[in-house]
Protein backbone atom coordinates (compact mmCIF):
# COMPACT_ATOMS: atom_id res chain seq x y z
CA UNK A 1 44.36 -1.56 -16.26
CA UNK A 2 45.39 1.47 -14.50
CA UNK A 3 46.14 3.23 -11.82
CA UNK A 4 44.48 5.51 -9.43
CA UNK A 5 45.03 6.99 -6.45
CA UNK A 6 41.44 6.48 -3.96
CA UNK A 7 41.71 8.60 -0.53
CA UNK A 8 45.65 8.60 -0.52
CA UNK A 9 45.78 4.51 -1.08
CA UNK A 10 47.60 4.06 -4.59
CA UNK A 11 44.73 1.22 -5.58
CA UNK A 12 44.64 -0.62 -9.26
CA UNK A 13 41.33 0.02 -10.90
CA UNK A 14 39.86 -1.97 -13.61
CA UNK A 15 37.81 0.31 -16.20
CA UNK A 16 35.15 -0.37 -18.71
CA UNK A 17 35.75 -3.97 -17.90
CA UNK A 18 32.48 -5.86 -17.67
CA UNK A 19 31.44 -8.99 -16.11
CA UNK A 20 31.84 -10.96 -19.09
CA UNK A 21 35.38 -9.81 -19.36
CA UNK A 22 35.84 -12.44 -16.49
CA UNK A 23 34.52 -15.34 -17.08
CA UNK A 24 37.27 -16.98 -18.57
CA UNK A 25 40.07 -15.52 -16.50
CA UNK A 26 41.74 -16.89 -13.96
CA UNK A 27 41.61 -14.09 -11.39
CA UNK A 28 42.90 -15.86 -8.65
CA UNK A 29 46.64 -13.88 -8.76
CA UNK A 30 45.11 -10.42 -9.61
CA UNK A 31 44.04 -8.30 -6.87
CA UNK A 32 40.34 -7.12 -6.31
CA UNK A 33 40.33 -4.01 -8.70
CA UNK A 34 37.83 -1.69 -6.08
CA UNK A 35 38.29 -0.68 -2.32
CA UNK A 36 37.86 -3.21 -0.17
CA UNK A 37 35.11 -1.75 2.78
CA UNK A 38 33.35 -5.27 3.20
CA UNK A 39 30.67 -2.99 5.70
CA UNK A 40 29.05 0.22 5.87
CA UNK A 41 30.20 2.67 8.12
CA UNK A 42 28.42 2.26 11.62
CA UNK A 43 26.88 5.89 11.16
CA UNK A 44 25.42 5.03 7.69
CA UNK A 45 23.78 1.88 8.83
CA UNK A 46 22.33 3.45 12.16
CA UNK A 47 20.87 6.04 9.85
CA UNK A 48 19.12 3.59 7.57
CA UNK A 49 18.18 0.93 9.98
CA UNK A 50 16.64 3.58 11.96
CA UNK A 51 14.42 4.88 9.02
CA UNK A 52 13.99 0.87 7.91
CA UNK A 53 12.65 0.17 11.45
CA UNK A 54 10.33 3.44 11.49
CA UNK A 55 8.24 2.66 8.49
CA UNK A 56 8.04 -1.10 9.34
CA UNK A 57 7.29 -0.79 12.86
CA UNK A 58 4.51 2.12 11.93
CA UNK A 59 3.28 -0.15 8.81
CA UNK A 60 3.12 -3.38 10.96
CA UNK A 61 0.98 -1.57 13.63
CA UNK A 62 -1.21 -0.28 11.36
CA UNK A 63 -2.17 -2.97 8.64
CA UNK A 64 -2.50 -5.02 11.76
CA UNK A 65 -5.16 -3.16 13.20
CA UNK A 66 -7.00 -3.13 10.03
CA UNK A 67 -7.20 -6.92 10.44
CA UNK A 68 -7.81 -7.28 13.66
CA UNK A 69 -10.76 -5.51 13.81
CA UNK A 70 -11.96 -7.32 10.58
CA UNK A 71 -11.53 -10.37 12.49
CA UNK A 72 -13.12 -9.72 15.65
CA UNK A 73 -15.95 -7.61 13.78
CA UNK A 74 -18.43 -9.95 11.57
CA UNK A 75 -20.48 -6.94 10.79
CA UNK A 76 -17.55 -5.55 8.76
CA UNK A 77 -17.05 -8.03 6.80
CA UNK A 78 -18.34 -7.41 3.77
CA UNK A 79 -16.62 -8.06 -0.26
CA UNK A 80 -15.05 -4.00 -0.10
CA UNK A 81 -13.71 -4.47 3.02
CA UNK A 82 -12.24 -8.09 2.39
CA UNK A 83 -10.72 -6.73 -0.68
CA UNK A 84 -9.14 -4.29 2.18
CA UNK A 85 -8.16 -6.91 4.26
CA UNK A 86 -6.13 -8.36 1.47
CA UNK A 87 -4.52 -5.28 1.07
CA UNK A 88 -3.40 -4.87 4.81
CA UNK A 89 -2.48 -8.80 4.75
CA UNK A 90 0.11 -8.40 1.81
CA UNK A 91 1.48 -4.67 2.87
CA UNK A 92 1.77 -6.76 6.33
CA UNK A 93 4.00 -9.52 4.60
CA UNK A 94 6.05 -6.75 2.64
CA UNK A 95 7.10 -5.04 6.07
CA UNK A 96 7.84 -8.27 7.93
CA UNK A 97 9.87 -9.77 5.16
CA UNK A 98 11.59 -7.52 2.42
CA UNK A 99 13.24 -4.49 4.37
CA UNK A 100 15.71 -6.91 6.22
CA UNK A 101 16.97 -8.59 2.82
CA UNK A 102 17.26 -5.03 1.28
CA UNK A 103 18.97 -4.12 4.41
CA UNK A 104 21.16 -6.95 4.37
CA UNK A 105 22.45 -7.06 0.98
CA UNK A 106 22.71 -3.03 1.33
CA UNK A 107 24.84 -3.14 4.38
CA UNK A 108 27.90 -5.51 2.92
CA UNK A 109 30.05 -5.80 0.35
CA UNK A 110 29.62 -9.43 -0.35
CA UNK A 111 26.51 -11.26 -0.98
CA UNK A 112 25.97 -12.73 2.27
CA UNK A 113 22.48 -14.86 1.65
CA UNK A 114 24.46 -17.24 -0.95
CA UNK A 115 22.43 -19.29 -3.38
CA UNK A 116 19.22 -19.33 -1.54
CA UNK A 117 19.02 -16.02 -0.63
CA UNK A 118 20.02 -14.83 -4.60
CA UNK A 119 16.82 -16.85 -5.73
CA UNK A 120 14.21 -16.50 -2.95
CA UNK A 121 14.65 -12.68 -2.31
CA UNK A 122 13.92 -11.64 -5.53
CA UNK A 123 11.13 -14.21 -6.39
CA UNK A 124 9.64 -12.89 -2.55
CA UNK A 125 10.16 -9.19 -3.57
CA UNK A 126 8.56 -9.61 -6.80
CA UNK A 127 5.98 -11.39 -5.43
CA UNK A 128 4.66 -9.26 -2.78
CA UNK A 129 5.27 -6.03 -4.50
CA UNK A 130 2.79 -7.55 -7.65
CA UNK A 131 0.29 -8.83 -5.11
CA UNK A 132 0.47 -5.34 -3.32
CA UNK A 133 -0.54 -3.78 -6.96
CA UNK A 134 -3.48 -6.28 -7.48
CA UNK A 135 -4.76 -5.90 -4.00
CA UNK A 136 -4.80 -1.91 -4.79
CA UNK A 137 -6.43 -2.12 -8.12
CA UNK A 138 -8.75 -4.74 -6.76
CA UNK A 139 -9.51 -2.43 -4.13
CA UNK A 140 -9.78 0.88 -6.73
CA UNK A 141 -12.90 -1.47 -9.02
CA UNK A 142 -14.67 -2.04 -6.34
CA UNK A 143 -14.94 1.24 -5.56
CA UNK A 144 -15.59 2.01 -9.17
CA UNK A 145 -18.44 -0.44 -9.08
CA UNK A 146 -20.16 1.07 -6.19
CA UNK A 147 -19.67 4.61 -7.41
CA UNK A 148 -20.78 4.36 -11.14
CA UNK A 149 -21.24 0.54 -12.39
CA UNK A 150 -24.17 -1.32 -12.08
CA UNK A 151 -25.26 -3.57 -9.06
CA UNK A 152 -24.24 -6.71 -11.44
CA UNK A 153 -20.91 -4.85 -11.32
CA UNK A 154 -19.99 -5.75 -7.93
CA UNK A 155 -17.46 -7.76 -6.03
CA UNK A 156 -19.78 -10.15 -4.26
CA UNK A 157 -19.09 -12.27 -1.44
CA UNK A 158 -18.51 -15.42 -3.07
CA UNK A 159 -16.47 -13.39 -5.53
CA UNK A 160 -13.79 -11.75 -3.55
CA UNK A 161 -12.27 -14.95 -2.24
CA UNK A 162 -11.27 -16.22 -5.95
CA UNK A 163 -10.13 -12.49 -7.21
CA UNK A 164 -7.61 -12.49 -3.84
CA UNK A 165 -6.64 -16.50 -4.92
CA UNK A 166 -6.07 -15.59 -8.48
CA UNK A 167 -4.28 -12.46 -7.82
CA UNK A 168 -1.63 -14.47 -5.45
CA UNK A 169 -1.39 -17.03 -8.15
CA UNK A 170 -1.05 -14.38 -11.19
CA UNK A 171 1.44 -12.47 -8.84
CA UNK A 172 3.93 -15.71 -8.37
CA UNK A 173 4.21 -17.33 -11.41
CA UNK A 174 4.96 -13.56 -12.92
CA UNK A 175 8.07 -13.73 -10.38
CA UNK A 176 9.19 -17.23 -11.47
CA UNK A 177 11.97 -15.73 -13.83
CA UNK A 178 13.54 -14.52 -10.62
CA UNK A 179 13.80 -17.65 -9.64
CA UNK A 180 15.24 -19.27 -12.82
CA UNK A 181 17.37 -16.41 -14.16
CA UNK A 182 19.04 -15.21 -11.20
CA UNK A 183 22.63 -16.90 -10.04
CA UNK A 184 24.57 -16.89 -7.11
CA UNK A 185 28.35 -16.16 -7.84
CA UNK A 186 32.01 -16.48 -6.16
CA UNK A 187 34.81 -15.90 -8.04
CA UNK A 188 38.41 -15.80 -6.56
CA UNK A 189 40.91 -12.68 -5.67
CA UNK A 190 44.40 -12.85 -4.72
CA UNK A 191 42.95 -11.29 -1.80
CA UNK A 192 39.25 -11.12 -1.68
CA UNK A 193 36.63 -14.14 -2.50
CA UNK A 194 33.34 -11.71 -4.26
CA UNK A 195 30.68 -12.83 -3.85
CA UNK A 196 27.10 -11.25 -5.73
CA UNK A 197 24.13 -12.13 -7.15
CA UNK A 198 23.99 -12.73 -11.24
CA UNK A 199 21.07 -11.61 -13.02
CA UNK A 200 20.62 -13.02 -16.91
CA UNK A 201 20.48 -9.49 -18.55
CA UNK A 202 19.23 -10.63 -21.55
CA UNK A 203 15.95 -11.87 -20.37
CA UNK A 204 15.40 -9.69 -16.85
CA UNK A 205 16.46 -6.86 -18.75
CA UNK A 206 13.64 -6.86 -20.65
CA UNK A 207 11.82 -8.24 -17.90
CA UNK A 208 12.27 -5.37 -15.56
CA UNK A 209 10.82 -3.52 -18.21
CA UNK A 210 7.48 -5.16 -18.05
CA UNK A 211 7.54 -5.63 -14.21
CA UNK A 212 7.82 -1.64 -14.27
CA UNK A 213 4.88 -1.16 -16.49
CA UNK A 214 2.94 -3.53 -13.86
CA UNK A 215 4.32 -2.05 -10.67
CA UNK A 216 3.93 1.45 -12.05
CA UNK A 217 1.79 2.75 -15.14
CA UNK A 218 -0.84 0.40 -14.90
CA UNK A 219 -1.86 1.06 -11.04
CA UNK A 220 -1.41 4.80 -11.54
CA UNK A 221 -3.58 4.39 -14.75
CA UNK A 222 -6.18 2.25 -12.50
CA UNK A 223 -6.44 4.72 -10.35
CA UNK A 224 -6.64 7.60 -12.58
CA UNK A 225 -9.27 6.25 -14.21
CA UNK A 226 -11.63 5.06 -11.41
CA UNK A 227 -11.34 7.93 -9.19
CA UNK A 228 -12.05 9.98 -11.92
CA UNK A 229 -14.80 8.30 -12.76
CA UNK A 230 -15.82 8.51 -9.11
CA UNK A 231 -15.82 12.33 -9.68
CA UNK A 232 -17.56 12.41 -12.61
CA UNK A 233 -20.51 10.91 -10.98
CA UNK A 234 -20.86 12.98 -7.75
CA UNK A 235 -20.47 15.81 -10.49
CA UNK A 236 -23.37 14.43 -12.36
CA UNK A 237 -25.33 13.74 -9.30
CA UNK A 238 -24.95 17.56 -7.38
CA UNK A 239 -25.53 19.21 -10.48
CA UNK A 240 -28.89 17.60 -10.96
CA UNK A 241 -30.00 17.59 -7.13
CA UNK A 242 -28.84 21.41 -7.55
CA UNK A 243 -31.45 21.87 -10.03
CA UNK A 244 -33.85 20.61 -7.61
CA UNK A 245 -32.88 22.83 -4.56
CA UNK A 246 -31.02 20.21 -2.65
CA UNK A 247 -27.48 18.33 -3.59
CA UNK A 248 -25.90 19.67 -0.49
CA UNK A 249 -25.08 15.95 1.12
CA UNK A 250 -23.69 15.38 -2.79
CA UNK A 251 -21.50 18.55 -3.02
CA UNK A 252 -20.21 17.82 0.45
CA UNK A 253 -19.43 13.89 -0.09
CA UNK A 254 -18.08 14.93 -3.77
CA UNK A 255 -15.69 17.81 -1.33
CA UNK A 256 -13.84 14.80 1.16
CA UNK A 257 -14.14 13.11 -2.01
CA UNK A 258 -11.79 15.12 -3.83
CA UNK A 259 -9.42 15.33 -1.00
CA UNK A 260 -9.18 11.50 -0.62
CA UNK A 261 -8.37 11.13 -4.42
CA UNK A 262 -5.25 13.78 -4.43
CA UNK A 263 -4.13 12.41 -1.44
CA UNK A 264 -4.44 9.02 -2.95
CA UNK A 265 -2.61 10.18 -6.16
CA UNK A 266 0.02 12.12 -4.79
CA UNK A 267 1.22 9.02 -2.32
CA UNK A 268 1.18 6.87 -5.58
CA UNK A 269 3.25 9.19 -7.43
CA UNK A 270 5.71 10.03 -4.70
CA UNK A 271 6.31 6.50 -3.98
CA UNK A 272 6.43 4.59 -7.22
CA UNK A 273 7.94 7.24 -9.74
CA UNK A 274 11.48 6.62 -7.84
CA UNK A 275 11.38 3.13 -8.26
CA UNK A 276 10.61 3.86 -12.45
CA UNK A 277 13.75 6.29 -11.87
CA UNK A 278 15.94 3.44 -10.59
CA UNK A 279 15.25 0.77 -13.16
CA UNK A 280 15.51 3.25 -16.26
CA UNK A 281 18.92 4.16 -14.32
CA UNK A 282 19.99 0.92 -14.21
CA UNK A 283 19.14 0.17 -17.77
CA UNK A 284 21.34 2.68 -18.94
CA UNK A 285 24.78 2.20 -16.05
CA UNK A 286 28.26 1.11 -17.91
CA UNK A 287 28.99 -2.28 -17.30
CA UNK A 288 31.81 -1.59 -14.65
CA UNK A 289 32.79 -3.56 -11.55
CA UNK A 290 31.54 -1.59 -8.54
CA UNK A 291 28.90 0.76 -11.06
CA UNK A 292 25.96 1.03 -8.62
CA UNK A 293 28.27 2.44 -6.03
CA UNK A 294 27.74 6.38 -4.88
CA UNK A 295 24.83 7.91 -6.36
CA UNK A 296 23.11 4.81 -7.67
CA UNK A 297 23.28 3.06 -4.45
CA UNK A 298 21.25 6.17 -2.95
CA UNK A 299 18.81 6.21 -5.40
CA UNK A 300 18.09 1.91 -4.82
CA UNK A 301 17.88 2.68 -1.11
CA UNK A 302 15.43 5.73 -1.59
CA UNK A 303 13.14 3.60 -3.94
CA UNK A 304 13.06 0.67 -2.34
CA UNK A 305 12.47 2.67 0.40
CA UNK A 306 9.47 4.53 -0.98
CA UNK A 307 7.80 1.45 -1.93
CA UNK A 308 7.84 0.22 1.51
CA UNK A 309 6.53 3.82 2.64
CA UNK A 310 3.47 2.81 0.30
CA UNK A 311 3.05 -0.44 2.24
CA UNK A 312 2.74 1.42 5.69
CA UNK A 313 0.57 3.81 4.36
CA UNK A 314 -1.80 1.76 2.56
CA UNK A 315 -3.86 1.77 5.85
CA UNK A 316 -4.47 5.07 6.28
CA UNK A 317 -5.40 5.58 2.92
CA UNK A 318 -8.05 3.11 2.55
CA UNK A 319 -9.09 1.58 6.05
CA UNK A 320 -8.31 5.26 8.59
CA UNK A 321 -10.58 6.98 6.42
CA UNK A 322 -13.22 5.10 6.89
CA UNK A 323 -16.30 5.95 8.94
CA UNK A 324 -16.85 2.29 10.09
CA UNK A 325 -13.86 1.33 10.44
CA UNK A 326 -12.95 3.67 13.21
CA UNK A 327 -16.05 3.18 14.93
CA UNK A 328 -15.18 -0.44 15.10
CA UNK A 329 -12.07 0.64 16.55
CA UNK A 330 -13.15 2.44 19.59
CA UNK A 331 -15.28 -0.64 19.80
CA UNK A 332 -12.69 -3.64 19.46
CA UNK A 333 -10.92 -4.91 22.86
CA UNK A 334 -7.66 -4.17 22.38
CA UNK A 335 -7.52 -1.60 19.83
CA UNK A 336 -9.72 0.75 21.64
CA UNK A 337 -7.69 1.65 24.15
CA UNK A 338 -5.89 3.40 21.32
CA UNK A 339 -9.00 5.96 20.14
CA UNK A 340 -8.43 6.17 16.50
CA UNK A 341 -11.87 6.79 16.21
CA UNK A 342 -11.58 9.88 18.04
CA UNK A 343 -8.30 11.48 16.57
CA UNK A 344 -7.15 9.83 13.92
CA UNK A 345 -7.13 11.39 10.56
CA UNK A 346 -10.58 13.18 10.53
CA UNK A 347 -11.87 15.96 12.65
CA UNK A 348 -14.09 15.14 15.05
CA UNK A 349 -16.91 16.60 17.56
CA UNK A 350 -14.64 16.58 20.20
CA UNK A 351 -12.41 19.24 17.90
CA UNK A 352 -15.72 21.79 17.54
CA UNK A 353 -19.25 20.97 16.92
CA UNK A 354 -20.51 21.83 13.61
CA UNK A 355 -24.47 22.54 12.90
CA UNK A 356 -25.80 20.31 10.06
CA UNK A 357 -27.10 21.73 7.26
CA UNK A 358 -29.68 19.26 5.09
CA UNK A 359 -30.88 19.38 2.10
CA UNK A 360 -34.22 21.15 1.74
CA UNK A 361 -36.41 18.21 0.68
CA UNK A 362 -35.23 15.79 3.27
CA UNK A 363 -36.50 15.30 6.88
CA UNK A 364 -34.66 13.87 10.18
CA UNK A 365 -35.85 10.36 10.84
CA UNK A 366 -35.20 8.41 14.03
CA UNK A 367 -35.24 5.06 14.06
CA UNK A 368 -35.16 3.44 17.57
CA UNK A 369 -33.19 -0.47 17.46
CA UNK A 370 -36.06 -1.77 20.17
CA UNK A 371 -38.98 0.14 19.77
CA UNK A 372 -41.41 0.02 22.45
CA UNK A 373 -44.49 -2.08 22.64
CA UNK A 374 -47.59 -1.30 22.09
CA UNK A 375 -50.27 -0.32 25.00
CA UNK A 376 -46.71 0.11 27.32
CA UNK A 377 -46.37 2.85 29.81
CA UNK A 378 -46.20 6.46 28.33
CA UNK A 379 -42.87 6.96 30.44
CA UNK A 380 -41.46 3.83 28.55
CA UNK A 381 -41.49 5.31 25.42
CA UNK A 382 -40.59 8.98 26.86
CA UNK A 383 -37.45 7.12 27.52
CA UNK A 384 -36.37 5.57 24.91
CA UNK A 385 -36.79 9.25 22.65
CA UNK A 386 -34.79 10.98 25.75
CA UNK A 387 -32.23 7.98 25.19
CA UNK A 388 -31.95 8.08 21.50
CA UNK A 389 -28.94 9.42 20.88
CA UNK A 390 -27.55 6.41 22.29
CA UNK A 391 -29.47 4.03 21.06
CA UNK A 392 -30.16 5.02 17.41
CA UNK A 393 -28.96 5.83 13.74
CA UNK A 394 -29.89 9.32 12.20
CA UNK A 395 -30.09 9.21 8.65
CA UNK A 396 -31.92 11.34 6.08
CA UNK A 397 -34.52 10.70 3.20
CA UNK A 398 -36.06 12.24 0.61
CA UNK A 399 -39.71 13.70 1.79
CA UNK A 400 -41.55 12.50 -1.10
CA UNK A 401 -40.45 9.21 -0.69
CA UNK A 402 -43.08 7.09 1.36
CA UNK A 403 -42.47 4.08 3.73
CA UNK A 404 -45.31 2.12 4.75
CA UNK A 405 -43.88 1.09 8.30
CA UNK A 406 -40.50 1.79 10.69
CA UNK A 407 -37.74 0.83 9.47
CA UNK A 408 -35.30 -1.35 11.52
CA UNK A 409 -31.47 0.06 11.50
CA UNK A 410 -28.82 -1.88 13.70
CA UNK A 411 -26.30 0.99 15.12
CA UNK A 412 -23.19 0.57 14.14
């Protein structure tokens, strides 16, 4: 022991001592060898409840809109956009539960949620955070397999259920040492009863190790990976339409393409390479009372912090960006009152109106949804062409390619 002085208070401070130190000391007549502050100063937690209750807030509103038009919207729901769903339904479960524990346990000195809390929080955390993963890289295959995998490849219908089931299954019994290894502790001051939460350091150690490599370098790997391969095959395809005189509608999906992947990479990086930070950091502390205090303790609340970020994002990232989606969402009671469709994350025709440009060897089809009848009125069917815009879906095929009757397209 020695002594120290800590903001003009003459304190005793215990160094190098770990917790091991103290398990067979009576430490009942020694005084508690930090500062006592018990809570964080009112300014500190108004500053991180207030950025807590931003991303959740903005994260809750948005997953939920994702599955609210899924479930008002049969036409949507198809295996890529179930696989979405998923995704929305466990970011929506991260936001609702975690950030008040982390807030919680951030805000005191003691371990206020006792033995139940010690257990269940990180079992939950661990939980979610590994479904979130699976749901992403579920998510990034399918994708894959529509992009450059064969039809066989596919998520089907019956499929996607049992991939979502397994995942959830996979993802708890993974968190089950968090569970079993994890202890809540009290141990006796002369004046101050500690409370905290044990973790056994030879097993989660290693553990955390290998719940990094899952939270972390596999997903960024998955994603590498597919949406490269995603590139590689708009590549192929616009060079060899190119050589043709067309490849135009390629080159421009292969474009937004691009953009979508950085965007997609950069939010993984940004908001999972902290959290790798924070464990290696952790891994490496002294075993001293009071050692994730200052610096440390701004670096858990930043990466915890990101990883929630992720979860409220999500959304934008893979349900925003997509065409059908926000049509459904200027067409859903309730959401439409919102216009996402209009403004949200794309530029529209209300913004400026581009001219198309096509490729040479296509022609403009119209289809009409009710075509008119034969041997009807010649100002019958002058009216449905005057009201096609309305009442039909443009779309563009190859002129060599020849179809023996109309074909039938339900607007969207």
């Amino acid at each position: 022991m020695d002594y120290t002085d800590y903001n003009g208070t003459h304190v005793k401070v215990a160094r190098n001592w770990s917790l091991n130190d103290f398990e067979n000391l009576d430490l009942s007549q020694c005084k508690f060898p930090n500062t006592l502050w018990h809570v964080r100063s009112a300014t500190e937690m108004a500053i991180k409840s207030t950025l807590m209750v931003t991303v959740a807030v903005m994260g809750i509103f948005l997953n939920s809109i994702i599955l609210i038009i899924l479930f008002k919207n049969k036409w949507l729901r198809s295996p890529s956009n179930y696989l979405i769903g998923n995704l929305a339904f466990t970011d929506l479960l991260m936001l609702v539960l975690s950030p008040w524990f982390m807030l919680i346990r951030d805000f005191h000195q003691k371990f206020i949620l006792q033995n139940f809390g010690c257990r269940f929080e990180g079992f939950m955390q661990a939980t979610l955070l590994l479904a979130s993963v699976s749901a992403v890289m579920l998510v990034s295959y399918d994708r894959l397999a529509a992009a450059a995998l064969t039809t066989e490849a596919r998520v089907t219908m019956k499929v996607a259920p049992k991939l979502v089931i397994a995942s959830w299954l996979l993802s708890m019994v993974l968190s089950i040492p968090w569970i079993v290894k994890r202890t809540y502790v009290e141990r006796q001051w002369l004046d101050y009863l500690e409370t905290f939460c044990a973790e056994d350091v030879q097993v989660l150690g290693i553990y955390w190790h290998f719940l990094l490599t899952l939270l972390v370098w596999i997903p960024l790997a998955a994603m590498v990976v597919t949406y490269g391969a995603i590139m590689w095959q708009l590549e192929r395809s616009s060079r060899e339409l190119s050589s043709r005189g067309g490849g135009r509608s390629i080159a421009k999906a292969k474009s937004r393409a691009m953009r979508i992947t950085a965007f997609i990479l950069a939010v993984a990086v940004l908001c999972r390479v902290p959290y790798t930070v924070l464990i290696y950091w952790k891994k490496n502390l002294n075993p001293e009372i009071n050692a994730v205090d200052g610096s440390f303790n701004i670096m858990w609340f930043a990466a915890n912090y990101m990883m929630y970020l992720n979860s409220a994002v999500n959304p934008l990232i893979y349900g925003f960006t997509n065409l059908r989606f926000r049509k459904a969402m200027d067409r859903t009671r309730g959401v439409a009152w919102f216009r996402f469709g209009s403004w949200c994350c794309v530029r529209t025709m209300f913004t400026r109106r581009k001219k198309e440009v096509f490729d040479k060897n296509t022609d403009k089809i119209f289809v009409i949804e009710n075509s008119p009848r034969q041997n009807r009125q010649l100002s019958r069917v002058i009216k449905n062409i005057l009201h096609i815009n309305m009442d039909s879906v443009e779309f563009t095929i190859k002129a060599d390619e020849v179809t023996a009757k109309p074909t039938k397209v339900t607007p969207l």
